[in-house]
C-alpha atoms as a PDB file:
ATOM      1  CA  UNK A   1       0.000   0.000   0.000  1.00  0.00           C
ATOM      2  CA  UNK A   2       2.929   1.956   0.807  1.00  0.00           C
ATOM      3  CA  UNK A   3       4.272   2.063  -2.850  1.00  0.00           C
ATOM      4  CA  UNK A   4       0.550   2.520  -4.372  1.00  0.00           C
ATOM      5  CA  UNK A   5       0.519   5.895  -4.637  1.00  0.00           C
ATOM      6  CA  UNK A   6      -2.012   5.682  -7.047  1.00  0.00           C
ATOM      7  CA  UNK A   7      -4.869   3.995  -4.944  1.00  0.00           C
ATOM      8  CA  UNK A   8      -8.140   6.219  -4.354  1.00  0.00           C
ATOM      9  CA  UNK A   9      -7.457   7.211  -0.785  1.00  0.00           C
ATOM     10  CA  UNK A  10      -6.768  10.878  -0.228  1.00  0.00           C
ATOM     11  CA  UNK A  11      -3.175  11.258  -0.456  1.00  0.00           C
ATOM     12  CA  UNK A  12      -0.764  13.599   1.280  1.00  0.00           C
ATOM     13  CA  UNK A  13       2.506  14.844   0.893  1.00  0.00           C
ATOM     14  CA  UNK A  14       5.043  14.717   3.548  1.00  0.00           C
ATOM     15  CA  UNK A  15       8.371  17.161   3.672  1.00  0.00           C
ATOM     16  CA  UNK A  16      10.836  15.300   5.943  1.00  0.00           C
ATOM     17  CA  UNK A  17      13.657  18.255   7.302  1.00  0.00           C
ATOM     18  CA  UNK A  18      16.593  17.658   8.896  1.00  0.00           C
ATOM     19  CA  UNK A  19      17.405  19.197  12.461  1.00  0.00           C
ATOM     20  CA  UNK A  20      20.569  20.918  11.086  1.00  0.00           C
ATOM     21  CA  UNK A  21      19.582  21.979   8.047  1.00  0.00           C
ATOM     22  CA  UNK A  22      15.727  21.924   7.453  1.00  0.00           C
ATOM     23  CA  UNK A  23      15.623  23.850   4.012  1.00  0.00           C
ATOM     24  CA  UNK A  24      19.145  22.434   2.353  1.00  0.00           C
ATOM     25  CA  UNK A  25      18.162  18.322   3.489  1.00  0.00           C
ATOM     26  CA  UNK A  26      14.658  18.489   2.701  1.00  0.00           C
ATOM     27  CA  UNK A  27      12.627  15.422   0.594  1.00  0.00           C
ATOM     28  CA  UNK A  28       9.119  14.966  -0.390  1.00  0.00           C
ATOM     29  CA  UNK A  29       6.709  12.092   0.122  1.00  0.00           C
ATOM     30  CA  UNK A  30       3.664  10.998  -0.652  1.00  0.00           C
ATOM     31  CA  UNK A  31       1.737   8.711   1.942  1.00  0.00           C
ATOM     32  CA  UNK A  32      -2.186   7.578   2.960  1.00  0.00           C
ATOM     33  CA  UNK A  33      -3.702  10.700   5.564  1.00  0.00           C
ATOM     34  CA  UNK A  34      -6.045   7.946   6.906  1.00  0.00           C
ATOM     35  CA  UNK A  35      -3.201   5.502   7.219  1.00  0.00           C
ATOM     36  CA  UNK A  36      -0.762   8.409   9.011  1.00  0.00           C
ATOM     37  CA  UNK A  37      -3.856   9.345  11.455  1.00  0.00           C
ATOM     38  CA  UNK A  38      -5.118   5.890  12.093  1.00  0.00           C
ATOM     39  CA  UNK A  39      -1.246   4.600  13.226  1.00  0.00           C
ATOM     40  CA  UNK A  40      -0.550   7.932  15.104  1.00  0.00           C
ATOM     41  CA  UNK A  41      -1.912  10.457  17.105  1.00  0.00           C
ATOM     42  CA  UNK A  42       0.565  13.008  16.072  1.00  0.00           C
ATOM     43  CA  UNK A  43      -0.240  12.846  12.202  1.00  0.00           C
ATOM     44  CA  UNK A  44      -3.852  12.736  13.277  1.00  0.00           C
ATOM     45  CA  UNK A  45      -3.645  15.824  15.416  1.00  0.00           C
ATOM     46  CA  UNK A  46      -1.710  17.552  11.639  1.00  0.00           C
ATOM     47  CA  UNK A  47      -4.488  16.901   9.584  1.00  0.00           C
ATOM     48  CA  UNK A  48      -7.163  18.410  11.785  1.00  0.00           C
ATOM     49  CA  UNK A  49      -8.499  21.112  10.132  1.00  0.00           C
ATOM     50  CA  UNK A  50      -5.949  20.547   7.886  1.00  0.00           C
ATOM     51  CA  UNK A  51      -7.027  21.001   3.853  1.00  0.00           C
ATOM     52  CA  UNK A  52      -7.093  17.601   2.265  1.00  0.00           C
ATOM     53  CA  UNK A  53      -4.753  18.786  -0.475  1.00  0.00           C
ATOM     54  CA  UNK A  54      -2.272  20.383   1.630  1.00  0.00           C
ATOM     55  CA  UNK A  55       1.224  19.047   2.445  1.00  0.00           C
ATOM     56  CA  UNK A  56       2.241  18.863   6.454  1.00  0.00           C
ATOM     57  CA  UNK A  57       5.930  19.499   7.498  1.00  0.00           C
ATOM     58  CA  UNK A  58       7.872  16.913  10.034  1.00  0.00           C
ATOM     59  CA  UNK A  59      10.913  19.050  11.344  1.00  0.00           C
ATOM     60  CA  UNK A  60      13.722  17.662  13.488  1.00  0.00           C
ATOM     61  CA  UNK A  61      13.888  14.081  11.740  1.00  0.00           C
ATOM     62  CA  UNK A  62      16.286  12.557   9.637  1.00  0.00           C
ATOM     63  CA  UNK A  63      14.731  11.529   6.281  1.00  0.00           C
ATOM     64  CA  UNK A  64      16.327   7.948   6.977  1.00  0.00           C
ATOM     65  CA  UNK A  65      14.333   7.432  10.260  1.00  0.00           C
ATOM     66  CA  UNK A  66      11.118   8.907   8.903  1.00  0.00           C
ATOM     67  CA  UNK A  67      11.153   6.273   6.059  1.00  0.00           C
ATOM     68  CA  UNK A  68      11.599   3.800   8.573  1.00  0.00           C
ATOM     69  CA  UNK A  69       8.665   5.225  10.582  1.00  0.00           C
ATOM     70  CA  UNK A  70       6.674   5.406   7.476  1.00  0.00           C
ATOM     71  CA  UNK A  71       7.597   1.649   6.933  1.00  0.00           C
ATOM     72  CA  UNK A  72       6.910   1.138  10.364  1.00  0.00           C
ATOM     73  CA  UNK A  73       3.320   2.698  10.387  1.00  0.00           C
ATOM     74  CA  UNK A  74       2.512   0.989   6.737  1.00  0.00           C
ATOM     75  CA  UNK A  75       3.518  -2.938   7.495  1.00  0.00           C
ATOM     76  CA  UNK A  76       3.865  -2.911  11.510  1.00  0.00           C
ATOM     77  CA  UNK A  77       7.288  -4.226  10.811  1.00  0.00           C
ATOM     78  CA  UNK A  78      11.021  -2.435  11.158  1.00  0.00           C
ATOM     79  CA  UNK A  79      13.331  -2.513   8.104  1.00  0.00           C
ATOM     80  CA  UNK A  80      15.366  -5.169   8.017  1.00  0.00           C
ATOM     81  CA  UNK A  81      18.348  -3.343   7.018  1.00  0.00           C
ATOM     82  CA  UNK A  82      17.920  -0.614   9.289  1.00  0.00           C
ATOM     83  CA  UNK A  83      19.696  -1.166  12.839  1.00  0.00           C
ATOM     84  CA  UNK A  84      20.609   2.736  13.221  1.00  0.00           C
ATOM     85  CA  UNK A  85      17.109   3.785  11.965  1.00  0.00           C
ATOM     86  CA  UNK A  86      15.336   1.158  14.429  1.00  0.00           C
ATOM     87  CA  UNK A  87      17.290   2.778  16.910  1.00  0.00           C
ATOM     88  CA  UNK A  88      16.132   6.153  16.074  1.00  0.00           C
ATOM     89  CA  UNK A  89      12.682   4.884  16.421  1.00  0.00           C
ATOM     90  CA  UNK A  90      13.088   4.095  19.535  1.00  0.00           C
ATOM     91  CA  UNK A  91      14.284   7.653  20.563  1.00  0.00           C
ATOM     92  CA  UNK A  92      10.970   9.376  18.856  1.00  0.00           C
ATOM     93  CA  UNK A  93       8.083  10.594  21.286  1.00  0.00           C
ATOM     94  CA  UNK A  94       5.941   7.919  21.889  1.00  0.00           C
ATOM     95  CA  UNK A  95       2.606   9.290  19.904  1.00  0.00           C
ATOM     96  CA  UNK A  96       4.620   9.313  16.789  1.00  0.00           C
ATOM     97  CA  UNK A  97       3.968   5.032  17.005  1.00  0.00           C
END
């Protein structure tokens, strides 16, 4: 589901900063609002009142550990090539999981 971008659920788009650098080590992605809000409380707190076509910002993450979070949220299962990232996970509030 994660790679389907193309699926009819409302779509939005995600820009992952960095904490040193927000605006230089930015990326965009595109993930499932009702997957994001139904898996956390913190993406469902961002999209209320939020326009369905609008992107949200995540600040203070590495892009690395938010695609394992997205991972995370989509199959309920770390990456299995991502010891440093797992361990990141582990060091993110808990309402992000």
């Amino acid at each position: 589901m994660l790679e389907a971008v193309d699926s009819g659920d409302t779509k939005v788009g995600v820009v992952v900063s960095e904490i040193h650098c927000p605006r230089l080590h930015s990326f965009h992605v595109r993930a499932h609002r009702l997957v994001l809000a139904a898996r956390s409380p913190v993406f469902e707190s961002q999209f209320d009142g939020v326009e369905e076509d609008r992107d949200i910002e995540v600040t203070h993450m590495e892009p690395k550990v938010f695609k394992a979070l997205l991972h995370y949220i989509y199959k309920d299962a770390l990456l299995e090539d991502a010891e440093s990232s797992s361990f990141s996970l582990l060091r993110l509030p808990s309402p992000f999981y």
